[in-house]
N, C-alpha and C. Protein backbone atom coordinates (compact mmCIF):
# COMPACT_ATOMS: atom_id res chain seq x y z
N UNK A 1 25.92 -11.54 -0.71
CA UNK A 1 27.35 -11.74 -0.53
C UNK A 1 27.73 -13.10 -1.13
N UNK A 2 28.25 -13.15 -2.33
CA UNK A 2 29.32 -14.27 -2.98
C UNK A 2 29.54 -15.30 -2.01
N UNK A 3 29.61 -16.83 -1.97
CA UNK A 3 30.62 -17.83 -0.86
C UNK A 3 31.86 -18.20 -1.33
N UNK A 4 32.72 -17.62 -0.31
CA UNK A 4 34.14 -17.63 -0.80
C UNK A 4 34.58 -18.53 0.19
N UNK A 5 36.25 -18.75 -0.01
CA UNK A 5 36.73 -19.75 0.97
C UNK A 5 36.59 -19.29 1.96
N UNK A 6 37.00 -19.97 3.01
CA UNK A 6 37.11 -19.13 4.11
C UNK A 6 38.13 -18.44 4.75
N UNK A 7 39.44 -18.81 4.49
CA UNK A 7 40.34 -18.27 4.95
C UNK A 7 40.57 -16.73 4.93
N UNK A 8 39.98 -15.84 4.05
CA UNK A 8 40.00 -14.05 4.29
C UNK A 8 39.84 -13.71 5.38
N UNK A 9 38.42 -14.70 5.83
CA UNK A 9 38.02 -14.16 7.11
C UNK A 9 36.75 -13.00 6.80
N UNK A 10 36.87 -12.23 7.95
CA UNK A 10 36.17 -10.44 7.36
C UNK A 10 37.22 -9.63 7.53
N UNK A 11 38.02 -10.11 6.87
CA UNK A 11 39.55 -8.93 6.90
C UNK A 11 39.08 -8.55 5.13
N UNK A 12 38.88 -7.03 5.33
CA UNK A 12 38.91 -6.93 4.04
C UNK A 12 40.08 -6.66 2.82
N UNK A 13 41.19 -6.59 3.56
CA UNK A 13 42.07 -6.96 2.70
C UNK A 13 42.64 -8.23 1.84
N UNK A 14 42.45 -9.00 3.27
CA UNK A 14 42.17 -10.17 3.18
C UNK A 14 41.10 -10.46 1.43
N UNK A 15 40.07 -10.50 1.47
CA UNK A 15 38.89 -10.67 0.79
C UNK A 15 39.06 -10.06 -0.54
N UNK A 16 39.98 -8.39 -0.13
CA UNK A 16 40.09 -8.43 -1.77
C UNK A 16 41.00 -9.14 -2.42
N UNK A 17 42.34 -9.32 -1.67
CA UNK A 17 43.17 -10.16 -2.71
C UNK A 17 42.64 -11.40 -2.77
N UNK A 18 41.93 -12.20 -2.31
CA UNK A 18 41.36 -13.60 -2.19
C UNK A 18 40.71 -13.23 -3.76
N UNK A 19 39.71 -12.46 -3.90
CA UNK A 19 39.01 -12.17 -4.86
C UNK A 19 39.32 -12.05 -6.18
N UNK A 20 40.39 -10.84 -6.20
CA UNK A 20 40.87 -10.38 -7.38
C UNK A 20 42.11 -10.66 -7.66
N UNK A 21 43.25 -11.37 -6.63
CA UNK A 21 44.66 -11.89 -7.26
C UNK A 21 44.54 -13.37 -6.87
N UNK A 22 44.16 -13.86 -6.15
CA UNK A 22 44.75 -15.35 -5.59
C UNK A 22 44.35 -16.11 -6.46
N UNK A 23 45.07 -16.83 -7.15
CA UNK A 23 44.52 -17.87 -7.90
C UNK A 23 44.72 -17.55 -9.51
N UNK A 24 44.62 -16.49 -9.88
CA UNK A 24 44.78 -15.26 -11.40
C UNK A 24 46.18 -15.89 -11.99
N UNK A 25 46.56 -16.77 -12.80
CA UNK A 25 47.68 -16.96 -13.85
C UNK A 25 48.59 -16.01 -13.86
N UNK A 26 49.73 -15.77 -13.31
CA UNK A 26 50.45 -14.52 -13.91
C UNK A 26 51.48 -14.82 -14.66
N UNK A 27 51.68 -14.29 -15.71
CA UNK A 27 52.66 -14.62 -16.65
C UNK A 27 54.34 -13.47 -17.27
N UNK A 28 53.61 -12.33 -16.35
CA UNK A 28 54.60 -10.98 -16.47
C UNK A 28 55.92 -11.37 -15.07
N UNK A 29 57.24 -11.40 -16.07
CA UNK A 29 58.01 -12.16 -14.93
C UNK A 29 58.74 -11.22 -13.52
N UNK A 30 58.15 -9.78 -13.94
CA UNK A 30 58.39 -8.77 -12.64
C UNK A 30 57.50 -9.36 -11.75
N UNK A 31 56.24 -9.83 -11.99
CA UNK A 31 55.17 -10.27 -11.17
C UNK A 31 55.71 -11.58 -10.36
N UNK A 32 56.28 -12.39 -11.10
CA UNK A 32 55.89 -13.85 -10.98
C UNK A 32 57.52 -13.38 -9.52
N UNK A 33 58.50 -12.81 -10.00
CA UNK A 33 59.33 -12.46 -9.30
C UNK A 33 58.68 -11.66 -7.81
N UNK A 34 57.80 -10.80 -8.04
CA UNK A 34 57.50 -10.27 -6.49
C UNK A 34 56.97 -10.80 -5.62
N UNK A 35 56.02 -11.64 -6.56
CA UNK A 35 55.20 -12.66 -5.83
C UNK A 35 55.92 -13.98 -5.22
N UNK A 36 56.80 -14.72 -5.57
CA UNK A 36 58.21 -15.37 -5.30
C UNK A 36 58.68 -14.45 -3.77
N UNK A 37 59.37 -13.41 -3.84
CA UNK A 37 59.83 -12.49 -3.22
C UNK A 37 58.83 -12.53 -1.65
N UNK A 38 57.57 -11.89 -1.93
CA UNK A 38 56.93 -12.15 -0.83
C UNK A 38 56.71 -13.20 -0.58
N UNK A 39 56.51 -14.00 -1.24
CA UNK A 39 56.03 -15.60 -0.43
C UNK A 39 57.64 -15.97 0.44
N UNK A 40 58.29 -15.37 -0.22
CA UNK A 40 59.24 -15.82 0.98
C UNK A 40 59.57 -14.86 2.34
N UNK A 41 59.14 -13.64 2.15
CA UNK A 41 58.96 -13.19 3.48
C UNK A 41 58.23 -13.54 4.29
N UNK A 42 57.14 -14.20 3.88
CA UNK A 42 56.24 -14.90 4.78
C UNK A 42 56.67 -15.85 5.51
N UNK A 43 57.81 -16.42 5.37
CA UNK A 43 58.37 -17.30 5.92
C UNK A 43 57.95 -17.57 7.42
N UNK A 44 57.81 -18.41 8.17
CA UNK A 44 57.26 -18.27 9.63
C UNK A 44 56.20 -17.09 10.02
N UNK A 45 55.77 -16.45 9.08
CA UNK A 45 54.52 -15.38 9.14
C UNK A 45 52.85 -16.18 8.48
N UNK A 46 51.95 -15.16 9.04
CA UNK A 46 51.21 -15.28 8.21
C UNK A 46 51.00 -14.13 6.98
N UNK A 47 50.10 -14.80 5.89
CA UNK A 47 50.04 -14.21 4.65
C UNK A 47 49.44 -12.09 4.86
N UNK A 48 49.08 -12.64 5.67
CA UNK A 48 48.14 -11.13 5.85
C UNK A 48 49.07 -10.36 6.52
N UNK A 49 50.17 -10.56 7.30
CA UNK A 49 51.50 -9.78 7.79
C UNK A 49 51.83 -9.24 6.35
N UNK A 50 52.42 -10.03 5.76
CA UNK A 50 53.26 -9.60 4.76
C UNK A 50 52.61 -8.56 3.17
N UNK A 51 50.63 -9.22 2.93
CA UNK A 51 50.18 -8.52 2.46
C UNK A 51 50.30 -6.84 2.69
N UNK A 52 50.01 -6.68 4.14
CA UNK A 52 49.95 -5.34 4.58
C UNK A 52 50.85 -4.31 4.85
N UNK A 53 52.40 -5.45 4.30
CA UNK A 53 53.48 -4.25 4.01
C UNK A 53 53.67 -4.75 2.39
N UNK A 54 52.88 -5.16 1.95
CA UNK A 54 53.43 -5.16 0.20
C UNK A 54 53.34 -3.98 -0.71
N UNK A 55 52.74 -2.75 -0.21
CA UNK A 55 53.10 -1.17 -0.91
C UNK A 55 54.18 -1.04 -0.61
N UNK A 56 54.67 -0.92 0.80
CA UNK A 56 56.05 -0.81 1.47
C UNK A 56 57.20 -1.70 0.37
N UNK A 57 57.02 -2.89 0.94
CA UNK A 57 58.23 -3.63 -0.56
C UNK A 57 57.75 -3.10 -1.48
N UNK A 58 57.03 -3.12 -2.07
CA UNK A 58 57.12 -2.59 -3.84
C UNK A 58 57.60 -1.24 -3.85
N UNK A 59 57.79 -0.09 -2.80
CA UNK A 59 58.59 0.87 -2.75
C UNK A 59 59.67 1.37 -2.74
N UNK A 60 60.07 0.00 -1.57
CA UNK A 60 61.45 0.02 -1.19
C UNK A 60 62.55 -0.83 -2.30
N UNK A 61 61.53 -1.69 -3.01
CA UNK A 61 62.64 -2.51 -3.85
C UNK A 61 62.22 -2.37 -5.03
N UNK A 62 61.83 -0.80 -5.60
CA UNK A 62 61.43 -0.12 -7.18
C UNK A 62 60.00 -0.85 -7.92
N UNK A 63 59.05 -1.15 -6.72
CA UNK A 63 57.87 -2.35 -7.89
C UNK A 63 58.75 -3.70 -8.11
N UNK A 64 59.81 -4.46 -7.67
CA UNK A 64 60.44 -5.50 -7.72
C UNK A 64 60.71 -5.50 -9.30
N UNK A 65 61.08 -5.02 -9.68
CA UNK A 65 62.31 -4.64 -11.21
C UNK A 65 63.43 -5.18 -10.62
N UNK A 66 63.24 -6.41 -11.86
CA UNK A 66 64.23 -7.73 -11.44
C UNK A 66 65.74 -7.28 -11.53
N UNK A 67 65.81 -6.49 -12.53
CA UNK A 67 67.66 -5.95 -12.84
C UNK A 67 68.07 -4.93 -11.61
N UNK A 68 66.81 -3.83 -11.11
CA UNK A 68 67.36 -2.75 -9.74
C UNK A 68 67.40 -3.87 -8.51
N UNK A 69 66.57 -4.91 -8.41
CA UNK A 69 66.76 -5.46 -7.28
C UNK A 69 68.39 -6.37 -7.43
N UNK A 70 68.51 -6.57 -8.27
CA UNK A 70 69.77 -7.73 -8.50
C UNK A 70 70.68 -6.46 -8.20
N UNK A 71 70.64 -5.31 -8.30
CA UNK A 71 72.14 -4.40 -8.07
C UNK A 71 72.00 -3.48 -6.85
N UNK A 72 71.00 -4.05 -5.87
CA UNK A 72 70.93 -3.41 -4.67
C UNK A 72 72.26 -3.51 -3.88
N UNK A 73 73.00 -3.14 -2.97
CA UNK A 73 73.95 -2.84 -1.98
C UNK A 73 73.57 -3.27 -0.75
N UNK A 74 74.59 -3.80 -0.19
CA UNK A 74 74.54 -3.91 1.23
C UNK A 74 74.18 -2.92 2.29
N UNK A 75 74.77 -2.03 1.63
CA UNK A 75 74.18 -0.55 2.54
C UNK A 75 73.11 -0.37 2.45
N UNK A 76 72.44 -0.46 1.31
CA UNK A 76 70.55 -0.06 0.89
C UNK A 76 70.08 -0.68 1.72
N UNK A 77 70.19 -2.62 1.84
CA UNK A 77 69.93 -3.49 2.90
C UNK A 77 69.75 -2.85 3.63
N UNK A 78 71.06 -2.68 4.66
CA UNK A 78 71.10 -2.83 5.72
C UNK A 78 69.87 -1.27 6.20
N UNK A 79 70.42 0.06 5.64
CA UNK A 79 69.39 0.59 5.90
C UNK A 79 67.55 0.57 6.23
N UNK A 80 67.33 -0.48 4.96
CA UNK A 80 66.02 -1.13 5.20
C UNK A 80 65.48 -1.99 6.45
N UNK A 81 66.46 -2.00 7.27
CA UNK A 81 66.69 -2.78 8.46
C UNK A 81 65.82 -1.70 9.19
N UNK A 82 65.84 -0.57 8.98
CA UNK A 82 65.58 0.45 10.28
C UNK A 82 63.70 0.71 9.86
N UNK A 83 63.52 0.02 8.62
CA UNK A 83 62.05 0.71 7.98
C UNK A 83 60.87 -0.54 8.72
N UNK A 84 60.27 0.18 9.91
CA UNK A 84 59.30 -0.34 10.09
C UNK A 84 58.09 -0.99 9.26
N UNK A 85 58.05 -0.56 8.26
CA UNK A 85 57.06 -1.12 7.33
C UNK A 85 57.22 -2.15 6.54
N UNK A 86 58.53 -2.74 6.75
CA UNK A 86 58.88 -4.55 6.09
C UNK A 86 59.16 -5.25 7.45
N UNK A 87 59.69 -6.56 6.85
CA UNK A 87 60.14 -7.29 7.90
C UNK A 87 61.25 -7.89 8.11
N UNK A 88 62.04 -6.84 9.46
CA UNK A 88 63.08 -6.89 9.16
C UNK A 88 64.29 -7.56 9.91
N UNK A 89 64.54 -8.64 8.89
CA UNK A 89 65.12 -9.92 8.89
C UNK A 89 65.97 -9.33 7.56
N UNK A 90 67.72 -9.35 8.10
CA UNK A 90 68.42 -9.09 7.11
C UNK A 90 68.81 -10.29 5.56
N UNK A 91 68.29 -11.59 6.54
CA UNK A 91 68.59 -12.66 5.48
C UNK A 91 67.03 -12.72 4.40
N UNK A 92 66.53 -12.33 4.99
CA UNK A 92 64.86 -12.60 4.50
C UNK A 92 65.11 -11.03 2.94
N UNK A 93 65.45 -9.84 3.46
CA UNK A 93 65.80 -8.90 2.79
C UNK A 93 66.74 -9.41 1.85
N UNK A 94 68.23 -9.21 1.89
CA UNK A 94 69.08 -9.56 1.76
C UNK A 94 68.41 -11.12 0.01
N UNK A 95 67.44 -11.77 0.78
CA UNK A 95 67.09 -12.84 -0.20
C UNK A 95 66.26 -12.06 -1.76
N UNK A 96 66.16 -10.70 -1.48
CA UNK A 96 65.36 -10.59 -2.74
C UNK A 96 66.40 -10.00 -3.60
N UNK A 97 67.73 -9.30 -2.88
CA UNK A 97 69.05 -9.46 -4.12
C UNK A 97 69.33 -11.02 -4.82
N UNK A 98 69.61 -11.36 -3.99
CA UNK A 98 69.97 -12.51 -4.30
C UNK A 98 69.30 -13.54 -5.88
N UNK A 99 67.82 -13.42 -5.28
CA UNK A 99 66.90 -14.47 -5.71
C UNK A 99 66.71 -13.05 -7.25
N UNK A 100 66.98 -12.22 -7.31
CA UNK A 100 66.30 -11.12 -8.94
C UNK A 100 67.92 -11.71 -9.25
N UNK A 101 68.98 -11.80 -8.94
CA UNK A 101 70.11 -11.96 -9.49
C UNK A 101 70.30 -13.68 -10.38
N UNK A 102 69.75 -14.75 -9.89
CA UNK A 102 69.49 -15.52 -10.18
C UNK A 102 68.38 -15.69 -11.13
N UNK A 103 66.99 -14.90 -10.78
CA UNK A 103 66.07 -15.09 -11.65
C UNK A 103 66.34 -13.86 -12.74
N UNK A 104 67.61 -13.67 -13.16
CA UNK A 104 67.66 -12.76 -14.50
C UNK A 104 68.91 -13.93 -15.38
N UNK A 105 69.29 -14.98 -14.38
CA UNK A 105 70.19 -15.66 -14.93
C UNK A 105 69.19 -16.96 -15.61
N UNK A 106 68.23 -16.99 -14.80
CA UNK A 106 66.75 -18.33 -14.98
C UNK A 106 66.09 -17.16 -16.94
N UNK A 107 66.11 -15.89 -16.35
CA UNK A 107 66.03 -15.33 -18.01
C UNK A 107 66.94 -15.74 -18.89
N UNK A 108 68.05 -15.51 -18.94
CA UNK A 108 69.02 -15.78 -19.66
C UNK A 108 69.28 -17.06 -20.39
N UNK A 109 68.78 -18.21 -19.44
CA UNK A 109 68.85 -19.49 -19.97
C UNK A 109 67.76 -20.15 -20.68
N UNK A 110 66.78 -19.55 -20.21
CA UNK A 110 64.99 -20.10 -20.56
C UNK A 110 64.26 -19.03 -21.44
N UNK A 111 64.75 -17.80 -21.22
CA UNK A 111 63.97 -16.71 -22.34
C UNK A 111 63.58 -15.89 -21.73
N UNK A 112 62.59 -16.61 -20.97
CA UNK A 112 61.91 -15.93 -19.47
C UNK A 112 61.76 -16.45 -18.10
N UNK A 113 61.59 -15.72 -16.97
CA UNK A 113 60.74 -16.85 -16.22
C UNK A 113 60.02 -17.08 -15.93
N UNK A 114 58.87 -16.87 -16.64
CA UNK A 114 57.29 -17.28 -16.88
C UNK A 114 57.65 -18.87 -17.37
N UNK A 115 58.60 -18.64 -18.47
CA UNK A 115 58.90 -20.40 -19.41
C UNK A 115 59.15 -21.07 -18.46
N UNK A 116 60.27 -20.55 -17.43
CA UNK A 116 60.93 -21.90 -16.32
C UNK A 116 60.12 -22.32 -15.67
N UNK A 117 59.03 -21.28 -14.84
CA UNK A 117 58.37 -21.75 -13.78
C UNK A 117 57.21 -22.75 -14.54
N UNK A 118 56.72 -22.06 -15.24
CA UNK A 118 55.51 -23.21 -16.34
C UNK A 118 55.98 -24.40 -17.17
N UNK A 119 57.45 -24.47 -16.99
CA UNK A 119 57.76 -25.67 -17.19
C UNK A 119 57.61 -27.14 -16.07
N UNK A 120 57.07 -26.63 -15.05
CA UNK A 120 56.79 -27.63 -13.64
C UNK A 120 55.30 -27.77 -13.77
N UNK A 121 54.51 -27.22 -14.46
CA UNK A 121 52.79 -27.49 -14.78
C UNK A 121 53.01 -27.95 -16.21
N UNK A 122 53.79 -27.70 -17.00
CA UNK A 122 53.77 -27.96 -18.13
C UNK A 122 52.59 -26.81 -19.23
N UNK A 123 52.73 -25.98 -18.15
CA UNK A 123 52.63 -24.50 -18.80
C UNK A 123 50.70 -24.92 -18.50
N UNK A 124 50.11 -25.33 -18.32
CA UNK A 124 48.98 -25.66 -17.34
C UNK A 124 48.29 -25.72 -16.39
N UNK A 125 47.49 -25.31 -15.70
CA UNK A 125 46.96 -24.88 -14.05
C UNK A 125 46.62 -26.05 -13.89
N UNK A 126 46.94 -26.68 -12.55
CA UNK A 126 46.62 -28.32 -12.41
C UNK A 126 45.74 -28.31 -11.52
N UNK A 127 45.14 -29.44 -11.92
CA UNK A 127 43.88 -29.24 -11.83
C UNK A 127 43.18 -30.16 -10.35
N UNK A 128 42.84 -29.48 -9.50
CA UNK A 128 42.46 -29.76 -7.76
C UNK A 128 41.44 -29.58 -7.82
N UNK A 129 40.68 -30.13 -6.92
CA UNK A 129 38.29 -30.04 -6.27
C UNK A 129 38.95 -30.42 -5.16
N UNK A 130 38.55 -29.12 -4.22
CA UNK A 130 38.43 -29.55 -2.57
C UNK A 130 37.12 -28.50 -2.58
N UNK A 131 36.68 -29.35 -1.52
CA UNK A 131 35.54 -29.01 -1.16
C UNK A 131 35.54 -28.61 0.36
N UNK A 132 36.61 -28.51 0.81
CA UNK A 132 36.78 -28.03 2.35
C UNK A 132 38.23 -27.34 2.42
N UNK A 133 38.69 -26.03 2.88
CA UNK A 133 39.83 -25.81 2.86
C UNK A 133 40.88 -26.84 3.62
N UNK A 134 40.28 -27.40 4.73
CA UNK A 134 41.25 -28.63 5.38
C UNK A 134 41.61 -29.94 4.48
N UNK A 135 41.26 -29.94 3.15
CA UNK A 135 41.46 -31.39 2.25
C UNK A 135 42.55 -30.11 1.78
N UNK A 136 43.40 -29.01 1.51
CA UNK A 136 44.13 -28.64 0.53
C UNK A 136 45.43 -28.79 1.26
N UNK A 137 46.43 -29.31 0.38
CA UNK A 137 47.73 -29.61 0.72
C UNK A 137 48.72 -28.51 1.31
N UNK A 138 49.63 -28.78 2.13
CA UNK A 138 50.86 -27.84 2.11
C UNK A 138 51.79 -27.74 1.14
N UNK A 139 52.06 -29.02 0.27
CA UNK A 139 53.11 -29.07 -0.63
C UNK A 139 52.48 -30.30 -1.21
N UNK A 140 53.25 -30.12 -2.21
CA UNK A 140 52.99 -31.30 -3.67
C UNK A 140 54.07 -31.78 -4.23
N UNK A 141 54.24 -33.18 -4.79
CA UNK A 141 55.20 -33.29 -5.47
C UNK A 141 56.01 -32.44 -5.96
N UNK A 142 55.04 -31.58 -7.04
CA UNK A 142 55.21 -30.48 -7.99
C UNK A 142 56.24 -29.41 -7.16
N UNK A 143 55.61 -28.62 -5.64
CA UNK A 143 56.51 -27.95 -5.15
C UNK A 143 57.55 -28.51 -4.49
N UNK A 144 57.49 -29.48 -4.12
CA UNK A 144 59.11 -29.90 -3.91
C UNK A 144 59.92 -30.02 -4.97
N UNK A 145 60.02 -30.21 -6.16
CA UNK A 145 60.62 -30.54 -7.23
C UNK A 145 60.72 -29.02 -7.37
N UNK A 146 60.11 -27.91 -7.84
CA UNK A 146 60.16 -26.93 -7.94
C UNK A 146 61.21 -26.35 -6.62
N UNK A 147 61.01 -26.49 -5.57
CA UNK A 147 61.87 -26.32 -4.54
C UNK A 147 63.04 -26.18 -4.43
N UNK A 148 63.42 -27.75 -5.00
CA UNK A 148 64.83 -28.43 -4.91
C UNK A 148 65.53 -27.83 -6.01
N UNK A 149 65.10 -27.53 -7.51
CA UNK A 149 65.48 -26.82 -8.62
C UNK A 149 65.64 -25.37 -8.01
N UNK A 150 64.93 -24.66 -7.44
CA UNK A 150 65.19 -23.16 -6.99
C UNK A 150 66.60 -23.08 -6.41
N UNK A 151 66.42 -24.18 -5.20
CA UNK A 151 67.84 -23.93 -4.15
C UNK A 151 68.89 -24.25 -4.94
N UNK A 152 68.76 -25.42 -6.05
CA UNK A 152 69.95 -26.10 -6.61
C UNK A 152 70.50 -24.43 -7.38
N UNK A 153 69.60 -23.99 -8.10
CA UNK A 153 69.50 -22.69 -8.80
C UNK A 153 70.67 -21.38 -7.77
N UNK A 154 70.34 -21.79 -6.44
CA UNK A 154 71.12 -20.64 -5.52
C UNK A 154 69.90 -19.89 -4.62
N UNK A 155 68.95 -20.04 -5.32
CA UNK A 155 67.68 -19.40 -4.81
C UNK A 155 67.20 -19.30 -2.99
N UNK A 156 66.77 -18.38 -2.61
CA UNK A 156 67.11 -18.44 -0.81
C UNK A 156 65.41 -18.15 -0.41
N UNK A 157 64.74 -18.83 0.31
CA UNK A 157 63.36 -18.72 1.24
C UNK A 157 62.39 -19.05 0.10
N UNK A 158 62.99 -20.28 -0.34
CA UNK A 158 62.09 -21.06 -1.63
C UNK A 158 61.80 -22.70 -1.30
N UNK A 159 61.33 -22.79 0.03
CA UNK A 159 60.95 -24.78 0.28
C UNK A 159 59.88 -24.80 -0.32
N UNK A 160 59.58 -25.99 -0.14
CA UNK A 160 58.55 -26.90 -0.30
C UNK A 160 57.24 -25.62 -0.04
N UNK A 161 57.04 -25.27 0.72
CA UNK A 161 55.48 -24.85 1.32
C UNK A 161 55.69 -23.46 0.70
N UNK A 162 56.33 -22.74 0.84
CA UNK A 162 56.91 -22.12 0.15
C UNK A 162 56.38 -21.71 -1.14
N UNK A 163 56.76 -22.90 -2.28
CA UNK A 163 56.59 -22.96 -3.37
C UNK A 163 55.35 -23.21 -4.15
N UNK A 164 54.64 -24.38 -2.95
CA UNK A 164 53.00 -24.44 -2.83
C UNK A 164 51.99 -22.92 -2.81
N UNK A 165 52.31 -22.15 -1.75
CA UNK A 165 52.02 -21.49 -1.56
C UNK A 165 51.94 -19.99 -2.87
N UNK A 166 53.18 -20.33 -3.39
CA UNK A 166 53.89 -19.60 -4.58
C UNK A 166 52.51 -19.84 -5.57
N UNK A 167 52.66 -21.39 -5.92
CA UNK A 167 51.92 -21.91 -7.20
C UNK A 167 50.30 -21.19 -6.80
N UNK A 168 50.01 -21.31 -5.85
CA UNK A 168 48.17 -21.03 -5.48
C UNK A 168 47.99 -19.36 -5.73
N UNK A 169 49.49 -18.25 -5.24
CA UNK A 169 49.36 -17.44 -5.09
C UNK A 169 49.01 -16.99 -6.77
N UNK A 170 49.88 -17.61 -7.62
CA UNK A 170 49.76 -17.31 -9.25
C UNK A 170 49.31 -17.91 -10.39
N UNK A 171 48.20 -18.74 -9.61
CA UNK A 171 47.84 -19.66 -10.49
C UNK A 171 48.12 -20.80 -11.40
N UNK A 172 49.07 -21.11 -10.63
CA UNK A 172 49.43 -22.67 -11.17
C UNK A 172 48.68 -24.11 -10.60
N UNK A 173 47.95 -23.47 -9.95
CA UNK A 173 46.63 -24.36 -9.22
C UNK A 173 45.33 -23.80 -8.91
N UNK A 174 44.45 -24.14 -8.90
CA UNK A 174 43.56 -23.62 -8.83
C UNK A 174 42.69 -23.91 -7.48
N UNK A 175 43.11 -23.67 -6.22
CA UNK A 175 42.61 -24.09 -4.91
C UNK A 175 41.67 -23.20 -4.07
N UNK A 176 41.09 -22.79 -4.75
CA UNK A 176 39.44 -22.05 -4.17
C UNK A 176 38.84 -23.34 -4.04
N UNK A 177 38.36 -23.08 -2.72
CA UNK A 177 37.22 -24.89 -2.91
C UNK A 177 36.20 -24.52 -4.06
N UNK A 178 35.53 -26.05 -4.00
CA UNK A 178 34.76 -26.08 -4.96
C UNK A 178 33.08 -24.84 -4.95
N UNK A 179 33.22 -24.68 -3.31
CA UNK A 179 31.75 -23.60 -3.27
C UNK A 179 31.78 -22.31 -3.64
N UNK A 180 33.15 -22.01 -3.63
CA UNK A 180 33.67 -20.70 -3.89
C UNK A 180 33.37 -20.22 -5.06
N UNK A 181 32.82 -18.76 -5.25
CA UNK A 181 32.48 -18.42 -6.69
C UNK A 181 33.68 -17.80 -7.33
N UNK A 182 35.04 -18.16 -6.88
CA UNK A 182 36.11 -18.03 -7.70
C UNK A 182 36.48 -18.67 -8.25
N UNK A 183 36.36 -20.28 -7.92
CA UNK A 183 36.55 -21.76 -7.93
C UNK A 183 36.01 -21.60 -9.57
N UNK A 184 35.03 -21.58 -9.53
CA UNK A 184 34.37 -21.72 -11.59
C UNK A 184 34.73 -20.73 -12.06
N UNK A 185 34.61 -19.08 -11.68
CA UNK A 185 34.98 -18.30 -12.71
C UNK A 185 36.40 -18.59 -13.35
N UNK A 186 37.40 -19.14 -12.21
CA UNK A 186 38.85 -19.21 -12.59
C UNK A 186 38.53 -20.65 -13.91
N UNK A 187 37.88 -21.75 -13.32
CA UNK A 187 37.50 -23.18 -14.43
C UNK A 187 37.07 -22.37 -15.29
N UNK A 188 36.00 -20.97 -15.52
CA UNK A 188 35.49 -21.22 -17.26
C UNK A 188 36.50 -20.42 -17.58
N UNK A 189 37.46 -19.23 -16.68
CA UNK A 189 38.24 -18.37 -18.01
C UNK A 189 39.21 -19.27 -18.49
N UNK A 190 39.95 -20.22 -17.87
CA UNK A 190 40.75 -21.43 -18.18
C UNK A 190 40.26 -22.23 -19.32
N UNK A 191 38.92 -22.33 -19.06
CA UNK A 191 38.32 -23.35 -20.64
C UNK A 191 37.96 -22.60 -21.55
N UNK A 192 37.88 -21.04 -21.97
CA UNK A 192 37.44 -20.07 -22.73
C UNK A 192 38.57 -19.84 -23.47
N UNK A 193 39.83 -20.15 -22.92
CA UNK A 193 41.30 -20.04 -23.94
C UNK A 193 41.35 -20.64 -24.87
């Protein structure tokens, strides 16, 4: 058995996304958008709540297709209110119209939003060694600045921790500790570019 961080646990859901998404560069901006999207449902949750309804959202809000989510209805909302399988908080919902409506306007101005968001790394995975999950931060310069640009943007369930959380989820950092055998595979595919 591989030494991974520890936070999965023996949840094996847990373990696979630890494995095969956390930490992975994403650069496709439906992605970078869902992943945005859930990190903010997590809001006052933990990560593994919200993992275990993420078939559920990607159902209910088309695979997060930034243009169907920007022209959702209040009625669609509010209906989603009754679907046990999200979490249902009408402002938390309600935030992924909002936030595809804005991030098609973050297209419009930047090209994409792969460009905007990699304009806060400088299009670079920055570069962290912890060697204990308790040395890794809640927030960084980087995500507060990123933060404050989202909300200034209009953007809704995008703070600080938030945004941290955002960057680790898609690889704009690379925070597997150092024992972790994700920790180097992610360092050599990064130096193999």
């Amino acid at each position: 058995m591989p030494n991974r961080c520890s936070w999965p646990g023996n949840d094996k859901d847990y373990i696979r996304y630890h494995d095969e998404e956390w930490g992975i560069p994403v650069t496709e901006d439906r992605r970078l958008f869902e992943c945005l999207c859930l990190e903010g449902q997590q809001a006052g949750l933990s990560w593994i709540t919200v993992l275990r309804k993420r078939d559920r959202y990607r159902k209910c809000f088309f695979n997060f297709k930034i243009k169907r989510c920007a022209e959702l209805t209040d009625d669609y909302v509010d209906a989603l209110l009754l679907d046990e399988g999200l979490i249902r908080s009408r402002p938390k919902l309600l935030s992924i119209r909002l936030n595809a409506r804005k991030t098609l306007a973050i297209q419009s101005e930047f090209g994409s939003f792969h460009k905007y968001i990699c304009g806060f790394t400088l299009g670079s995975t920055a570069k962290t060694i912890f060697e204990d999950q308790s040395e890794i931060p809640t927030t960084t310069a980087t995500s507060q600045r990123m933060a404050a640009d989202l909300k200034k943007r209009g953007f809704k369930f995008v703070g600080p921790k938030i945004c941290y959380a955002y960057m680790q989820a898609i690889g704009m950092v690379n925070d597997h500790i150092t024992s972790c055998f994700r920790f180097k595979e992610l360092h050599d595919e990064k130096a193999s570019r």
